[in-house]
Protein backbone atom coordinates (compact mmCIF):
# COMPACT_ATOMS: atom_id res chain seq x y z
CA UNK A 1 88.45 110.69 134.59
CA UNK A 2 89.92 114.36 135.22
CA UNK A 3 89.07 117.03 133.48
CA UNK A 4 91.91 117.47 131.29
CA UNK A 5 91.49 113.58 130.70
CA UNK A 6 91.49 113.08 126.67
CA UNK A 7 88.01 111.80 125.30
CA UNK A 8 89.08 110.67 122.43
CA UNK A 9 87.84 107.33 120.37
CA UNK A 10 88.24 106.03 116.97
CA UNK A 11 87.70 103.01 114.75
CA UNK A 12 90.11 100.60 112.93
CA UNK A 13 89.68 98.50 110.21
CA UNK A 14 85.97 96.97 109.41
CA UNK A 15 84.64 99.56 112.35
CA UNK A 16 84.40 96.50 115.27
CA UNK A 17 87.42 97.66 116.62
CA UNK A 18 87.15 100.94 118.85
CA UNK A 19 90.42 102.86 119.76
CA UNK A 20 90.57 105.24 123.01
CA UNK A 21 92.81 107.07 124.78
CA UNK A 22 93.08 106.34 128.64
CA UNK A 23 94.83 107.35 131.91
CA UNK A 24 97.51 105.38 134.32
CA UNK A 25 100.35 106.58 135.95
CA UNK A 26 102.71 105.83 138.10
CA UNK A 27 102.10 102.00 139.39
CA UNK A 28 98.56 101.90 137.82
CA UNK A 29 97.73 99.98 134.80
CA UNK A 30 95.31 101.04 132.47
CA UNK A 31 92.45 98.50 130.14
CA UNK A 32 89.35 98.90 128.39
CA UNK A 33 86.08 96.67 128.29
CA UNK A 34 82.84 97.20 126.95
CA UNK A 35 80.15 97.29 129.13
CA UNK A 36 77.07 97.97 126.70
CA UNK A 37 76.30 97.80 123.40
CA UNK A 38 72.79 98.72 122.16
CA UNK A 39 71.74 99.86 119.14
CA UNK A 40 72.15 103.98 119.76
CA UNK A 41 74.95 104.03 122.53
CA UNK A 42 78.14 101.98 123.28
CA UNK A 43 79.53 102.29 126.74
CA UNK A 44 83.29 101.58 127.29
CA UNK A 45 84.70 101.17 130.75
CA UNK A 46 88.58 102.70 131.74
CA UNK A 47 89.72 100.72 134.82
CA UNK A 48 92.77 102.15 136.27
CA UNK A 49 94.44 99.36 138.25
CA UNK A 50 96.68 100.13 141.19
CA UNK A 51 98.70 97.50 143.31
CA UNK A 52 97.61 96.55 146.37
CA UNK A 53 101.28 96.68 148.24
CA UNK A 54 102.40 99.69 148.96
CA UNK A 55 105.31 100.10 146.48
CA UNK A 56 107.95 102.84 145.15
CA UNK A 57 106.26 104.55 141.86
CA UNK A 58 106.81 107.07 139.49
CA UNK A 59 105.04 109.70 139.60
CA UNK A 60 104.21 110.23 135.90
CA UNK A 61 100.81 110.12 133.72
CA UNK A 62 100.59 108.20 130.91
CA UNK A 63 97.89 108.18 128.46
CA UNK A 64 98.18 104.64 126.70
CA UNK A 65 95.61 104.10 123.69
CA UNK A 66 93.86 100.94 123.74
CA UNK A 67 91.77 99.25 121.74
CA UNK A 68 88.27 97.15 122.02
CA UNK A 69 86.26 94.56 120.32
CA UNK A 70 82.42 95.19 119.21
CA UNK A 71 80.17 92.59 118.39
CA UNK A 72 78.79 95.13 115.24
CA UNK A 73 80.59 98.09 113.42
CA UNK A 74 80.22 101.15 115.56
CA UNK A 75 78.65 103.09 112.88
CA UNK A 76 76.76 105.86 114.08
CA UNK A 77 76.41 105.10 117.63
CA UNK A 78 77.36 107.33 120.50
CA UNK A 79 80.90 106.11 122.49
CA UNK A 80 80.09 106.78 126.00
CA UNK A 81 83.17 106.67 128.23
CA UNK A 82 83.06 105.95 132.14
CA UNK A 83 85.99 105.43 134.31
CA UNK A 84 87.36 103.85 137.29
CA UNK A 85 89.94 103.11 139.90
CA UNK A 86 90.48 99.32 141.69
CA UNK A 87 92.93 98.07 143.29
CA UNK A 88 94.39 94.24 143.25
């Protein structure tokens, strides 16, 4: 995640859902999974996903907000963010 990368997350409705901002551009398409929840920290993954074949692109950056499911309401756990490039 850059820098100047928007950390940003929120929750909707009954507090399982948790909203947060991430990063694509050009061919790359961004998603969201949680990777932990415990009961003091919930880490969400942002996978950037770029296409294997060398293609024509924009050159753009988009930051898409997305949305994922928790087992619990977030209450007042800590939303730890990682991200990540692959490509497929």
């Amino acid at each position: 995640m850059s820098s100047d990368h928007p950390r940003t997350a929120w929750t909707q409705g009954d507090g399982k859902t948790v909203g947060v901002i991430a990063q694509e551009g050009g061919c790359g398409k961004a998603s969201a999974s949680v990777l932990e929840q415990s009961a003091s920290v919930v880490k969400i993954e942002l996978l950037e996903t770029l296409p294997l074949d060398k293609q024509m692109c924009t050159m753009d950056i988009r930051f898409p907000a997305l949305t994922v499911q928790l087992n619990e309401p977030l209450g007042e756990r800590t939303v730890a963010l990682t991200s990540r490039q692959e490509q497929k």
